[in-house]
N, C-alpha and C. Protein backbone atom coordinates (compact mmCIF):
# COMPACT_ATOMS: atom_id res chain seq x y z
N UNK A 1 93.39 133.35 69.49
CA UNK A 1 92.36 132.33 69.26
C UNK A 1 92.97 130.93 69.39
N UNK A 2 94.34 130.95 69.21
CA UNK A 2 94.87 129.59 69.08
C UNK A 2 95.39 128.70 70.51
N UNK A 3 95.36 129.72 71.46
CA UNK A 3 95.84 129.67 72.78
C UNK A 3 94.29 129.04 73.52
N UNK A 4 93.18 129.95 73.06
CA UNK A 4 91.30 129.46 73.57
C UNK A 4 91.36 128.12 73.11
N UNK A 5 91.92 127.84 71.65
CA UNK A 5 91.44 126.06 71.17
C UNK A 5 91.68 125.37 72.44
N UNK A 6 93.41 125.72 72.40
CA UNK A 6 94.18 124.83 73.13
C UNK A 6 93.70 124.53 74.50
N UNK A 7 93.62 125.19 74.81
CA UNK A 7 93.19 125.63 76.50
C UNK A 7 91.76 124.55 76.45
N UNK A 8 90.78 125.06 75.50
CA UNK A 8 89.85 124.01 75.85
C UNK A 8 90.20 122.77 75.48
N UNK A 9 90.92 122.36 74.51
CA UNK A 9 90.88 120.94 74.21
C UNK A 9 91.81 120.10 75.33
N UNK A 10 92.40 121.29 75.41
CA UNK A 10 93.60 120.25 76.82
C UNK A 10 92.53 119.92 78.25
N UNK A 11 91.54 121.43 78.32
CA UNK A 11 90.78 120.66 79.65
C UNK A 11 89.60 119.31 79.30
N UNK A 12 89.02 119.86 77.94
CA UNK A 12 88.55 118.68 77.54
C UNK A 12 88.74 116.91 77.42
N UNK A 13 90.08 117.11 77.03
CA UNK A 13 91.03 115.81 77.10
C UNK A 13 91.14 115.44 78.29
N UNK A 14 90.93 115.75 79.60
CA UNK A 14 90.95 115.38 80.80
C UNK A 14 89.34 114.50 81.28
N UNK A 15 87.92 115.08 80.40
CA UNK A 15 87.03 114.58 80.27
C UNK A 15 86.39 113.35 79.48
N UNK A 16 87.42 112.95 78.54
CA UNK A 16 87.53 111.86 78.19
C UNK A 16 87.65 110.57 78.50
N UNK A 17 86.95 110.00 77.89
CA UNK A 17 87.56 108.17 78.65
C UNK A 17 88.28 107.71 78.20
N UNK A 18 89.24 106.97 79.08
CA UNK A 18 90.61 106.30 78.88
C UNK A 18 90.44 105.27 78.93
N UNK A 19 90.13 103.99 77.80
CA UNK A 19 89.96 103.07 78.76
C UNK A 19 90.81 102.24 79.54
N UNK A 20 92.52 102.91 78.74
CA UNK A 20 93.77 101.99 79.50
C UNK A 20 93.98 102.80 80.70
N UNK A 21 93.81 103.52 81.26
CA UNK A 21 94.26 104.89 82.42
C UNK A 21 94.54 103.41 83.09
N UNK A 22 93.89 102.35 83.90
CA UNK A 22 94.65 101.85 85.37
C UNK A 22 95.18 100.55 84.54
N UNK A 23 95.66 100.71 83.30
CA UNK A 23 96.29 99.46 82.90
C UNK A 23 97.90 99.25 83.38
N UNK A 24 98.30 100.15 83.73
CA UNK A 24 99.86 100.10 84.56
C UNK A 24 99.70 99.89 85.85
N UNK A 25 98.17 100.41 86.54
CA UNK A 25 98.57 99.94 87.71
C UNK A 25 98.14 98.59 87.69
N UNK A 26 96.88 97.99 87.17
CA UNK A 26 96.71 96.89 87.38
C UNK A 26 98.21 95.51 87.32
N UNK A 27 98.50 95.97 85.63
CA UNK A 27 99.47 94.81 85.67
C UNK A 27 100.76 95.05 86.90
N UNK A 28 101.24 96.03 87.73
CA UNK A 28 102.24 96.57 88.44
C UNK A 28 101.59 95.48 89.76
N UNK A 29 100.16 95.50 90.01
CA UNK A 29 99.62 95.22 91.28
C UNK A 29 98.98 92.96 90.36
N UNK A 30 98.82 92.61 89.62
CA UNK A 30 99.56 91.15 89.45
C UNK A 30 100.80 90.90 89.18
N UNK A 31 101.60 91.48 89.17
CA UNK A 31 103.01 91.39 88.82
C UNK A 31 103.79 90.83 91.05
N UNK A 32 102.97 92.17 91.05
CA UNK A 32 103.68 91.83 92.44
C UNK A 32 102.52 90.71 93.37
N UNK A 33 101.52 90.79 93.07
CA UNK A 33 100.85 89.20 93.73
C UNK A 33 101.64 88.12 93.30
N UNK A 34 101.39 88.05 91.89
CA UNK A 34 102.24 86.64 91.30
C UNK A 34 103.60 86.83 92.16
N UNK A 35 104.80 87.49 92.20
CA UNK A 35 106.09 87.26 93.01
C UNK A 35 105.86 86.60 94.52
N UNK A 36 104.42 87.73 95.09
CA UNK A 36 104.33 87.14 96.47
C UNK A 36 103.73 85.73 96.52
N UNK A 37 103.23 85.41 95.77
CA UNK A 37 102.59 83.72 95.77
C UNK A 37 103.47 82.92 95.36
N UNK A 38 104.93 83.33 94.62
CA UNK A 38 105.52 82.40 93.84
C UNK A 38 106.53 82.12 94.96
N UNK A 39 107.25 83.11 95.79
CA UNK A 39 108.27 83.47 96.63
C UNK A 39 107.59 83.41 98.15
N UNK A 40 106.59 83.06 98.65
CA UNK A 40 105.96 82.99 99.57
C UNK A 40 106.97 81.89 100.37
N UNK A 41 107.17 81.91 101.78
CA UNK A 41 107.78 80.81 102.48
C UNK A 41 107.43 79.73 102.53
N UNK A 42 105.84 79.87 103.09
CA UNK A 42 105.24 78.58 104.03
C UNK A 42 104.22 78.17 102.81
N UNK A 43 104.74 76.70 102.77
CA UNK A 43 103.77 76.15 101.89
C UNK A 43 103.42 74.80 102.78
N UNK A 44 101.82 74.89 103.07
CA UNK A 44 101.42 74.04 103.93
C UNK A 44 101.75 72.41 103.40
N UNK A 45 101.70 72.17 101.63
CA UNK A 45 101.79 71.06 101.29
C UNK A 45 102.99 70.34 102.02
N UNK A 46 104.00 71.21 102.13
CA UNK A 46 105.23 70.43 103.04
C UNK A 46 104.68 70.29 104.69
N UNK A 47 104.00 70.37 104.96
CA UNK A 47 103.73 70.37 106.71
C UNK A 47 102.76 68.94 107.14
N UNK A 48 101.99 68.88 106.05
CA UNK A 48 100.77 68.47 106.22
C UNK A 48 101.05 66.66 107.14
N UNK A 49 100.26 66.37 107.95
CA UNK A 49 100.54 64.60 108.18
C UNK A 49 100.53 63.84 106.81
N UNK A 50 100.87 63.32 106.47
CA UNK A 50 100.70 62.10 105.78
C UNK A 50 100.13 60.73 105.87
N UNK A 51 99.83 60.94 107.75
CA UNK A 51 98.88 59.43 108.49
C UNK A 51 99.29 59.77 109.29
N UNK A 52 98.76 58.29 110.27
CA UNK A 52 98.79 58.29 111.51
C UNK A 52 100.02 58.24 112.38
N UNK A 53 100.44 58.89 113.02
CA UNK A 53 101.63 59.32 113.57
C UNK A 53 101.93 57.88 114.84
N UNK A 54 103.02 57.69 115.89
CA UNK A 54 103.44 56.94 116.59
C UNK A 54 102.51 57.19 117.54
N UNK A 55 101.82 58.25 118.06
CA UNK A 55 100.64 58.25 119.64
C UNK A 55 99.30 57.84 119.01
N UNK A 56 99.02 57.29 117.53
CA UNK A 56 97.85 56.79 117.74
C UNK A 56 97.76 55.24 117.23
N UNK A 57 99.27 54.65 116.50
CA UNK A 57 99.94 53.43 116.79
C UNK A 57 99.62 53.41 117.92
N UNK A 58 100.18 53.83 119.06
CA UNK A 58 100.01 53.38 120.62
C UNK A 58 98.98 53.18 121.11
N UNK A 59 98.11 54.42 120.60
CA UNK A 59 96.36 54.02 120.99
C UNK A 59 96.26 52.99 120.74
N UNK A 60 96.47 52.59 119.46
CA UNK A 60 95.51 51.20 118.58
C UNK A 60 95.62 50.30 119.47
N UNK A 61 97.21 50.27 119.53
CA UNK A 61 97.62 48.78 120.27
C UNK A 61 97.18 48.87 121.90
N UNK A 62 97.01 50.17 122.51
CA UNK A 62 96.41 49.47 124.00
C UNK A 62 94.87 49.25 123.62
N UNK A 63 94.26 49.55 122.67
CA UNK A 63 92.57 49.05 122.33
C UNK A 63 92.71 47.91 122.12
N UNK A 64 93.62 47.45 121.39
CA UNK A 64 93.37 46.05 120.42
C UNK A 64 93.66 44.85 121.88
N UNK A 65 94.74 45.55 122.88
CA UNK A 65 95.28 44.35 123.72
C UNK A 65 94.24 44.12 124.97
């Protein structure tokens, strides 16, 4: 009789709600976003113009002359 409990409560326990079951994967899957956003290469803020470059100085000045 003690082997029937078991047997059902162990398949039972599989019918249960977990509510932590994907709490390892979740934090496993921001753990590794956060690294890839932190460690990422290309960060556009370094690329970006800052103004107007020397070929549109040149424009200006053949408009203006």
């Amino acid at each position: 009789m003690g082997r029937a409990i078991s047997a059902i409560s162990g398949s039972a326990a599989g019918l249960l709600h977990r509510p932590f079951a994907g709490l390892g994967h979740a934090t496993a899957r921001f753990c590794r976003d956060l690294v890839r956003v932190m460690f990422h290469p290309y960060r556009p803020e370094r690329h970006y113009m800052r103004g107007p470059g020397p070929a549109c100085a040149a424009k200006r000045a053949r408009l203006q002359n």
